[in-house]
PDB file of N, CA and C in Angstrom:
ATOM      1  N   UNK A   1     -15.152 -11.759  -2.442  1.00  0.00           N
ATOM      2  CA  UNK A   1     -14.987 -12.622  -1.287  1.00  0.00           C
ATOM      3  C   UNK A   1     -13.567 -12.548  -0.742  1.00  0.00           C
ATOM      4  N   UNK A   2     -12.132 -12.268  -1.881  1.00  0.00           N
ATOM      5  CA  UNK A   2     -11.287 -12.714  -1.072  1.00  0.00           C
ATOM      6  C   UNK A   2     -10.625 -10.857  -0.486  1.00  0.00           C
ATOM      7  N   UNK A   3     -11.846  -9.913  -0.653  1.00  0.00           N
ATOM      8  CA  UNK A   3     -11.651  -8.730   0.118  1.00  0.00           C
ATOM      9  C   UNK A   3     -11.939  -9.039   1.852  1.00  0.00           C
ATOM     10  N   UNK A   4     -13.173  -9.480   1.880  1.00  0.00           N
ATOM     11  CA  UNK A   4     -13.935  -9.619   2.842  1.00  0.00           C
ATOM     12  C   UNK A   4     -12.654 -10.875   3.775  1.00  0.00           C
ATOM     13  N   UNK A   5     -12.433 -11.843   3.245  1.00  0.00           N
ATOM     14  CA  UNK A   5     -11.742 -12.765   3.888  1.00  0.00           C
ATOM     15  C   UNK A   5     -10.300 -11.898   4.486  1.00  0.00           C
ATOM     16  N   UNK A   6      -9.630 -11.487   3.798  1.00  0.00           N
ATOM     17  CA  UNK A   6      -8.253 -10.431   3.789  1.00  0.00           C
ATOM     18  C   UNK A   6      -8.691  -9.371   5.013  1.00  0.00           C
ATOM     19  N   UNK A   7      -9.880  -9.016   5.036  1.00  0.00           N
ATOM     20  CA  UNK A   7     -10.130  -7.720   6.022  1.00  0.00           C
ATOM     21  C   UNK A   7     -10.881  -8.754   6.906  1.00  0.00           C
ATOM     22  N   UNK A   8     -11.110  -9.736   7.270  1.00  0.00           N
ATOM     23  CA  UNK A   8     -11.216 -10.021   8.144  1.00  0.00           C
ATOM     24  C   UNK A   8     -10.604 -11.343   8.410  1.00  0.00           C
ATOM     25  N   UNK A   9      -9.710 -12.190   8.141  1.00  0.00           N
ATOM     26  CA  UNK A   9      -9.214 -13.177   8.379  1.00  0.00           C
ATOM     27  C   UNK A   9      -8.650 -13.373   9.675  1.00  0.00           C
ATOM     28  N   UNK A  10      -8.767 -12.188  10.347  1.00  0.00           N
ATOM     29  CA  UNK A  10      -8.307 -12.343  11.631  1.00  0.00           C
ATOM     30  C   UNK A  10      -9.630 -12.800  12.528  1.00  0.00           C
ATOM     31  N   UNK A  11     -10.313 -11.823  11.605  1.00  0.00           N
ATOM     32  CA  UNK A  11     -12.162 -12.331  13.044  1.00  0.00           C
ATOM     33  C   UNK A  11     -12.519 -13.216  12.269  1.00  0.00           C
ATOM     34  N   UNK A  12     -12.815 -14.377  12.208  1.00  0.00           N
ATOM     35  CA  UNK A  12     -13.708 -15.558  11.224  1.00  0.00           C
ATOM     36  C   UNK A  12     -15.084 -15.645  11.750  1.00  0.00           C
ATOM     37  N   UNK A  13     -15.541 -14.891  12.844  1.00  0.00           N
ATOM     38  CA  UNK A  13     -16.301 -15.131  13.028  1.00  0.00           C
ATOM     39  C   UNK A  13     -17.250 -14.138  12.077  1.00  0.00           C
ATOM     40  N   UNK A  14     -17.072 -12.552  12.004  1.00  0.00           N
ATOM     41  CA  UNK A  14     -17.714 -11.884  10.892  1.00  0.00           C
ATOM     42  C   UNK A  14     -17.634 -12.897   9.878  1.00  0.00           C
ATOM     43  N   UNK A  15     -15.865 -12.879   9.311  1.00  0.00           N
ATOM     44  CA  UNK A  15     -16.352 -13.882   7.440  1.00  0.00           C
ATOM     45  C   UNK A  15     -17.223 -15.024   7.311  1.00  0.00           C
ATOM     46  N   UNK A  16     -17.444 -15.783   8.854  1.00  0.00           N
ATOM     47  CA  UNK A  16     -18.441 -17.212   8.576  1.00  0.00           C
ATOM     48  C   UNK A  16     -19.558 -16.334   8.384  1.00  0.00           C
ATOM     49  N   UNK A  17     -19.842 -15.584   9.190  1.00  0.00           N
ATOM     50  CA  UNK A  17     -21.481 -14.959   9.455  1.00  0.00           C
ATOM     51  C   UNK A  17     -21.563 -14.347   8.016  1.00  0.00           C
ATOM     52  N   UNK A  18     -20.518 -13.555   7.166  1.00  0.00           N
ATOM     53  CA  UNK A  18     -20.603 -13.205   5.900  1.00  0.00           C
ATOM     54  C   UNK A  18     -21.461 -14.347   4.902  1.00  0.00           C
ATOM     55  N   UNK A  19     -20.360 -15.693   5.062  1.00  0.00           N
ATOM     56  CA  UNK A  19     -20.647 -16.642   3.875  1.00  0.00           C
ATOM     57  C   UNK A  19     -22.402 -17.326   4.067  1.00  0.00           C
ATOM     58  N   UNK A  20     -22.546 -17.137   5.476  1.00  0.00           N
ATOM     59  CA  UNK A  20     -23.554 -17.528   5.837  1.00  0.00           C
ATOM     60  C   UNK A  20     -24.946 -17.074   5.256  1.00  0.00           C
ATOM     61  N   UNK A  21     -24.764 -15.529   5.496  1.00  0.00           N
ATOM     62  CA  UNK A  21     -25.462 -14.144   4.458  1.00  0.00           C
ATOM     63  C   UNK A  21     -25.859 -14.719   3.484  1.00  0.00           C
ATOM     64  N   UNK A  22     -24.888 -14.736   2.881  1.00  0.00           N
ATOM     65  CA  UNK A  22     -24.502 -15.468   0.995  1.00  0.00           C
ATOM     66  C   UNK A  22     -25.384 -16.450   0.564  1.00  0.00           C
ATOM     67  N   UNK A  23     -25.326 -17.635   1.682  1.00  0.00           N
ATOM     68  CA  UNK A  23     -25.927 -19.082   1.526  1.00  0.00           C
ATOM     69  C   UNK A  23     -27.192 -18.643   1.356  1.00  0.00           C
ATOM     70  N   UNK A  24     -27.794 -18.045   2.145  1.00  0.00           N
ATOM     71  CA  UNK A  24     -29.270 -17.586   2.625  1.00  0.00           C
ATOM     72  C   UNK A  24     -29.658 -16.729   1.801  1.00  0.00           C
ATOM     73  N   UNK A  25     -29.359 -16.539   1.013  1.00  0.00           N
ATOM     74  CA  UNK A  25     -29.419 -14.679  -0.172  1.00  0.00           C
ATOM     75  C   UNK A  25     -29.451 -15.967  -1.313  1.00  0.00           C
ATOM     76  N   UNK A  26     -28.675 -16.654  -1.955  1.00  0.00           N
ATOM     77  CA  UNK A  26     -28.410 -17.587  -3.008  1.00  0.00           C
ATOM     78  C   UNK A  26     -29.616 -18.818  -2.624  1.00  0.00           C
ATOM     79  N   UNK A  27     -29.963 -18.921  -1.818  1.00  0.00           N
ATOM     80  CA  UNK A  27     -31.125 -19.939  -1.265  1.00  0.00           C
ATOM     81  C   UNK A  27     -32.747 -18.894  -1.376  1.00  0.00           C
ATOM     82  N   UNK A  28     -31.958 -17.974  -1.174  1.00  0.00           N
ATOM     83  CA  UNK A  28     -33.757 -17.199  -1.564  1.00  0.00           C
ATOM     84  C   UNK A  28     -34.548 -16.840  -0.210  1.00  0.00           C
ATOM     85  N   UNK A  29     -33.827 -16.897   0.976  1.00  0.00           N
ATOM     86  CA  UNK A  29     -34.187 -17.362   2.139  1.00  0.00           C
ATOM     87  C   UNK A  29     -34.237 -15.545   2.729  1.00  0.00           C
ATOM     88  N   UNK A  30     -33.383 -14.805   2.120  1.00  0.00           N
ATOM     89  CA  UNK A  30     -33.277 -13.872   2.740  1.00  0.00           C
ATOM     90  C   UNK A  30     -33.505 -12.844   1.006  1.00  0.00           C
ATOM     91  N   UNK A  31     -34.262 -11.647   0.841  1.00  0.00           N
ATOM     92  CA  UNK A  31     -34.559 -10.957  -0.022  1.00  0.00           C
ATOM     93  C   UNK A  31     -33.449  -9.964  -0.260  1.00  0.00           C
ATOM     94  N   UNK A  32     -33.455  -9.267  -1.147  1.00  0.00           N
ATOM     95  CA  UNK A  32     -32.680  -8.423  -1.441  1.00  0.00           C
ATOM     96  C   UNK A  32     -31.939  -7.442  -0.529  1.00  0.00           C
ATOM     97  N   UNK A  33     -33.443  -6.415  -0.422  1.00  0.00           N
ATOM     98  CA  UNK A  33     -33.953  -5.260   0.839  1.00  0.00           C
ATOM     99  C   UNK A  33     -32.979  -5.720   2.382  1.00  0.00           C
ATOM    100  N   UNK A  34     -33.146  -7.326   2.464  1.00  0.00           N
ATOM    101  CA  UNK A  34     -32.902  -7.895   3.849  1.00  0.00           C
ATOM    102  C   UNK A  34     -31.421  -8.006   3.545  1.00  0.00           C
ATOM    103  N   UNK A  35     -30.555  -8.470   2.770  1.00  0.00           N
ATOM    104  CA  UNK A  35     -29.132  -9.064   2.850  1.00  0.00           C
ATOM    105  C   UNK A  35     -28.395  -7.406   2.466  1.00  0.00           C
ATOM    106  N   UNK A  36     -28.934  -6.224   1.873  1.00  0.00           N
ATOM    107  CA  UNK A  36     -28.250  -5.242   1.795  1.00  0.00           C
ATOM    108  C   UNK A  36     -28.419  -4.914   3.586  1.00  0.00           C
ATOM    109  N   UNK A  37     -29.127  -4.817   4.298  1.00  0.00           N
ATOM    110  CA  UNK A  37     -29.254  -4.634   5.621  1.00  0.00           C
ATOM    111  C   UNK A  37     -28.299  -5.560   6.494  1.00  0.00           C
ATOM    112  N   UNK A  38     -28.436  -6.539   6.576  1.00  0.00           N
ATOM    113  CA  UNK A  38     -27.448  -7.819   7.258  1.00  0.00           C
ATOM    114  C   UNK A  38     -26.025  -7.160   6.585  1.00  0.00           C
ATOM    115  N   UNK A  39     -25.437  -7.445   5.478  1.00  0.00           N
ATOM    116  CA  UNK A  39     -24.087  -6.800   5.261  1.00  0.00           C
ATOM    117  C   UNK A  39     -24.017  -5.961   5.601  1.00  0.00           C
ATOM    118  N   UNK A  40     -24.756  -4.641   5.557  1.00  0.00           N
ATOM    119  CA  UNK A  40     -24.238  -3.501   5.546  1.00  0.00           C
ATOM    120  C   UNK A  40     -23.959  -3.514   6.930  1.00  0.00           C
ATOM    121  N   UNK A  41     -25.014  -3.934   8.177  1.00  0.00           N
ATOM    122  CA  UNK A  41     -24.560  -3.457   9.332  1.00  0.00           C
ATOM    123  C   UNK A  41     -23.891  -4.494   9.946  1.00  0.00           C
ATOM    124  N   UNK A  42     -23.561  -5.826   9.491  1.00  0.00           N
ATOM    125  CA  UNK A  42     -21.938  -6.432   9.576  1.00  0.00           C
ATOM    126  C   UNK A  42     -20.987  -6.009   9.283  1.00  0.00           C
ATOM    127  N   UNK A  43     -20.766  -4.987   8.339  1.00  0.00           N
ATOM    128  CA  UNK A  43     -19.533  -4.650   7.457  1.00  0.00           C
ATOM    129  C   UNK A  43     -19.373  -3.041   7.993  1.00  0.00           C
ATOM    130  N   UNK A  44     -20.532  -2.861   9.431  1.00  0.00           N
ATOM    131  CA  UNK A  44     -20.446  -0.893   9.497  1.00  0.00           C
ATOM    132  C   UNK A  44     -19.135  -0.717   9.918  1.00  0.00           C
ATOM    133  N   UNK A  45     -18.521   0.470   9.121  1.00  0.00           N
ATOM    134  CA  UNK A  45     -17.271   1.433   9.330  1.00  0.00           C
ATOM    135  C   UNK A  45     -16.282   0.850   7.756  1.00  0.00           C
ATOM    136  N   UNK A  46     -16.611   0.021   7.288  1.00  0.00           N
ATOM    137  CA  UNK A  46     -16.451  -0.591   6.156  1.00  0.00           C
ATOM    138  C   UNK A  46     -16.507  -0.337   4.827  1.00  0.00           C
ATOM    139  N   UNK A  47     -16.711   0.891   4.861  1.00  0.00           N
ATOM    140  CA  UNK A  47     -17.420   1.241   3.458  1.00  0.00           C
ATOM    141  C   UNK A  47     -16.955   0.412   1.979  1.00  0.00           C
ATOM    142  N   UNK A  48     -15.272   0.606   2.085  1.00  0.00           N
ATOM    143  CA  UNK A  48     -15.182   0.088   0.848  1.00  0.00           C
ATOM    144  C   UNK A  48     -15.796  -1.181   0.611  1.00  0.00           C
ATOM    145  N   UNK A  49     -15.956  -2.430   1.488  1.00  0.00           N
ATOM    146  CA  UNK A  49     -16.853  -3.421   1.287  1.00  0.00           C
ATOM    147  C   UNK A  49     -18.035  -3.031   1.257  1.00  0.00           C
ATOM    148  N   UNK A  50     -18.682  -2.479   1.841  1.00  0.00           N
ATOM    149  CA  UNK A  50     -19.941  -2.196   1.729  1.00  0.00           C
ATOM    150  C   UNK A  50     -20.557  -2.408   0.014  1.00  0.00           C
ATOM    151  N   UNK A  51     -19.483  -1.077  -0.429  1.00  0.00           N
ATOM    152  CA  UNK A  51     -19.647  -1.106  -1.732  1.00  0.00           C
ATOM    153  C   UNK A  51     -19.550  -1.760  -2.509  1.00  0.00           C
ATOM    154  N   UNK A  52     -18.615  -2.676  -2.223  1.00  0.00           N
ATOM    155  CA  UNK A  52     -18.099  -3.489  -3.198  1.00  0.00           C
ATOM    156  C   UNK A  52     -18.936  -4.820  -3.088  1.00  0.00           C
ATOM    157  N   UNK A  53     -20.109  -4.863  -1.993  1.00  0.00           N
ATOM    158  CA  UNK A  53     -20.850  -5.956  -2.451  1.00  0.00           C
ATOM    159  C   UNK A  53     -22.007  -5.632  -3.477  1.00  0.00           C
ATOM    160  N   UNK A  54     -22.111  -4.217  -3.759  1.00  0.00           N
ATOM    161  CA  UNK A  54     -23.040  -4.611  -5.337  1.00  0.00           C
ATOM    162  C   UNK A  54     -23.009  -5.377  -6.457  1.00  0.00           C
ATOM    163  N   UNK A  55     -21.667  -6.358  -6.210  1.00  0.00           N
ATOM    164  CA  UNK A  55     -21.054  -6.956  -7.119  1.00  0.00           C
ATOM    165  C   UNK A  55     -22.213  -7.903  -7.293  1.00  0.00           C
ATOM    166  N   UNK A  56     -22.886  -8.380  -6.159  1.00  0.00           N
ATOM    167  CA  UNK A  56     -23.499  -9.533  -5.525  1.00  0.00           C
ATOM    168  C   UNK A  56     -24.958  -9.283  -5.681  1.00  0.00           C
ATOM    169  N   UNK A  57     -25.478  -7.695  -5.853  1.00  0.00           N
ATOM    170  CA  UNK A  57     -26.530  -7.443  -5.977  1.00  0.00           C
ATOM    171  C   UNK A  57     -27.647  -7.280  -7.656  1.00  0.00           C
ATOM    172  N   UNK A  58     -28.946  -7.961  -7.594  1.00  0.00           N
ATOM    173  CA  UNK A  58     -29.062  -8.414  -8.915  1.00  0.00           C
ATOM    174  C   UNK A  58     -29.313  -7.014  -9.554  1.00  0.00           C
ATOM    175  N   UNK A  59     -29.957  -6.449 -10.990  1.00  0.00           N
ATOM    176  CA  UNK A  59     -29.981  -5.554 -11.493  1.00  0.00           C
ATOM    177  C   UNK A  59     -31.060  -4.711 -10.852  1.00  0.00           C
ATOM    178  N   UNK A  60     -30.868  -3.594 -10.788  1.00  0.00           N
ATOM    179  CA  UNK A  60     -31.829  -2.026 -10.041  1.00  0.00           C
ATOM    180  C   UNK A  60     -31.663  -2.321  -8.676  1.00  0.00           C
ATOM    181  N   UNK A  61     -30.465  -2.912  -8.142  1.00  0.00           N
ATOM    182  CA  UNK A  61     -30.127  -2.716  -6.614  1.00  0.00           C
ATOM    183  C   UNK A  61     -28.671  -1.914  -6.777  1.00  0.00           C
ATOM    184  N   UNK A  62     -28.590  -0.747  -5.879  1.00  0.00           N
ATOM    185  CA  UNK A  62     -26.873  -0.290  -5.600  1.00  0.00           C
ATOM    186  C   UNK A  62     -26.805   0.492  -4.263  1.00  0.00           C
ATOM    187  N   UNK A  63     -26.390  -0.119  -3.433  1.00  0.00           N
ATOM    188  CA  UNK A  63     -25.802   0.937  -2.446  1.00  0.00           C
ATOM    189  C   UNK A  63     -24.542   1.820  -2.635  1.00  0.00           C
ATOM    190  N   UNK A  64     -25.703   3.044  -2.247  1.00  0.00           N
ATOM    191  CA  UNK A  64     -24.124   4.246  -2.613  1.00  0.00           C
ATOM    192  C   UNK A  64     -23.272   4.618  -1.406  1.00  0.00           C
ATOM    193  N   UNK A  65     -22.400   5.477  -1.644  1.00  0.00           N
ATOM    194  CA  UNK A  65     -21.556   5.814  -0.294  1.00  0.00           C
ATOM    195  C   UNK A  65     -22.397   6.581   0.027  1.00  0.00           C
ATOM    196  N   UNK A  66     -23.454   7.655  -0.294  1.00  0.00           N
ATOM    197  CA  UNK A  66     -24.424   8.513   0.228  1.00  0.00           C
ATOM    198  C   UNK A  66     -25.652   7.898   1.090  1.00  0.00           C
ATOM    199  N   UNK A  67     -25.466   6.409   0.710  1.00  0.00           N
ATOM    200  CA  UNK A  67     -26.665   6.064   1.871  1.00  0.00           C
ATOM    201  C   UNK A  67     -26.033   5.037   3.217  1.00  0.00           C
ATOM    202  N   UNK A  68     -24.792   5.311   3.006  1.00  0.00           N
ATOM    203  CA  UNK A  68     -23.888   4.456   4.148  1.00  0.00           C
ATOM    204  C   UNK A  68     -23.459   5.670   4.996  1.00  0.00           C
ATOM    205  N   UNK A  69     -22.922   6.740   4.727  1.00  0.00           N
ATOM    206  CA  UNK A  69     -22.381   7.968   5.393  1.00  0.00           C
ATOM    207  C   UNK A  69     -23.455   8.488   6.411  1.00  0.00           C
ATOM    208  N   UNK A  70     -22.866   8.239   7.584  1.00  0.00           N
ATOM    209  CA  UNK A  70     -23.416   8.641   8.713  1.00  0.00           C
ATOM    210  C   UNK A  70     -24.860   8.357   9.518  1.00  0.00           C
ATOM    211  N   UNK A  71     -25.272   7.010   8.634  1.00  0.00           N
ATOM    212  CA  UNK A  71     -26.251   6.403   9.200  1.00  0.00           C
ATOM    213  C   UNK A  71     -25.989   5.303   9.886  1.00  0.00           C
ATOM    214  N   UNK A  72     -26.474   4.828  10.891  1.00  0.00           N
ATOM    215  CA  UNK A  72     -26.843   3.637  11.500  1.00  0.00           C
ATOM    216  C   UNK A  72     -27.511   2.180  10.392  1.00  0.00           C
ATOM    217  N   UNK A  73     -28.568   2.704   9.993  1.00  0.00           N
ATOM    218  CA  UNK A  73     -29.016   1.470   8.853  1.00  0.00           C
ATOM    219  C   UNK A  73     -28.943   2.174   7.555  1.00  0.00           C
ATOM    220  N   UNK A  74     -27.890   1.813   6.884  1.00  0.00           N
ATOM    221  CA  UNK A  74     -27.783   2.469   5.514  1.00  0.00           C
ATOM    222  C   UNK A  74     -28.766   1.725   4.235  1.00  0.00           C
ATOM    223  N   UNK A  75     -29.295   3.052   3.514  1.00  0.00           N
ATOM    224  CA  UNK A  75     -30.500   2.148   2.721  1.00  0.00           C
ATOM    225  C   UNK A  75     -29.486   1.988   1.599  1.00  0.00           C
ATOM    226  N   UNK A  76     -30.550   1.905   0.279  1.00  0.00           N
ATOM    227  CA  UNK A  76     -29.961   1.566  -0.882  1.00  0.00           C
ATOM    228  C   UNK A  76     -31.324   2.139  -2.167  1.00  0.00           C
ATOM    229  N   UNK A  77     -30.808   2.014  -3.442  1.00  0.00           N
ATOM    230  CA  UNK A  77     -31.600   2.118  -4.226  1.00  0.00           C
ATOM    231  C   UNK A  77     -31.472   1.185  -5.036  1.00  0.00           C
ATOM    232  N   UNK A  78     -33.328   1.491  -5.144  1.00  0.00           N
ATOM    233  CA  UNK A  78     -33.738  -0.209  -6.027  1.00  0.00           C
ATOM    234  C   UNK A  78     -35.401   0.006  -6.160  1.00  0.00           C
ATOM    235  N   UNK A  79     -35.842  -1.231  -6.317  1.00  0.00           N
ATOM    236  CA  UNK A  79     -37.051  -1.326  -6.406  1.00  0.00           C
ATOM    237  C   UNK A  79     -37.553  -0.990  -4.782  1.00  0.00           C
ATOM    238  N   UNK A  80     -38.813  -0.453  -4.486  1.00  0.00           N
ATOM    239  CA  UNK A  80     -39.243   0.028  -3.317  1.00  0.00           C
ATOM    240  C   UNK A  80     -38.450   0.527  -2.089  1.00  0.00           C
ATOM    241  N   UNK A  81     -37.031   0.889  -2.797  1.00  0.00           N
ATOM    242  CA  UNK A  81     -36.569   1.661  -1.822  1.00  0.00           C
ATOM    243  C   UNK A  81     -37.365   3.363  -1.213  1.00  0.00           C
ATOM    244  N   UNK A  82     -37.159   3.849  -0.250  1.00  0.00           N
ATOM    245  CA  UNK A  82     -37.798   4.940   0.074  1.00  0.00           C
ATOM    246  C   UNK A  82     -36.668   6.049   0.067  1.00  0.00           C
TER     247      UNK A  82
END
């Protein structure tokens, strides 16, 4: 969190929409599949965050730098990923 805040403390409006993510992911409101999608394409050009939110992701989820590089919607691997 205090990456995300530091790289963006200037826009608060990304870090609210971040914590917001969070609330809704920790509430159950938003699935796995869905909050790697919402970050990732909040955080695009971002990579090192990108990555560094697997911290956040539960076990058999990881986004790699190979599925962020040069896509528009970067996937991930996990359960029913394609």
């Amino acid at each position: 969190l205090d990456q995300v805040k530091t790289e963006f403390g200037d826009r608060p409006r990304i870090y609210n929409e971040f914590l917001e993510i969070m609330k809704n992911f920790k509430a159950q409101e938003i699935d796995t599949p869905g909050v790697i999608k919402r970050v990732s394409n909040l955080f695009r050009g971002y990579n090192k965050l990108i990555l560094g939110f697997n911290t956040f992701l539960p076990d058999g989820y990881k986004i790699e730098l190979k599925d962020i590089e040069g896509q528009l919607n970067p996937g991930f691997s996990g359960p029913g990923a394609q």
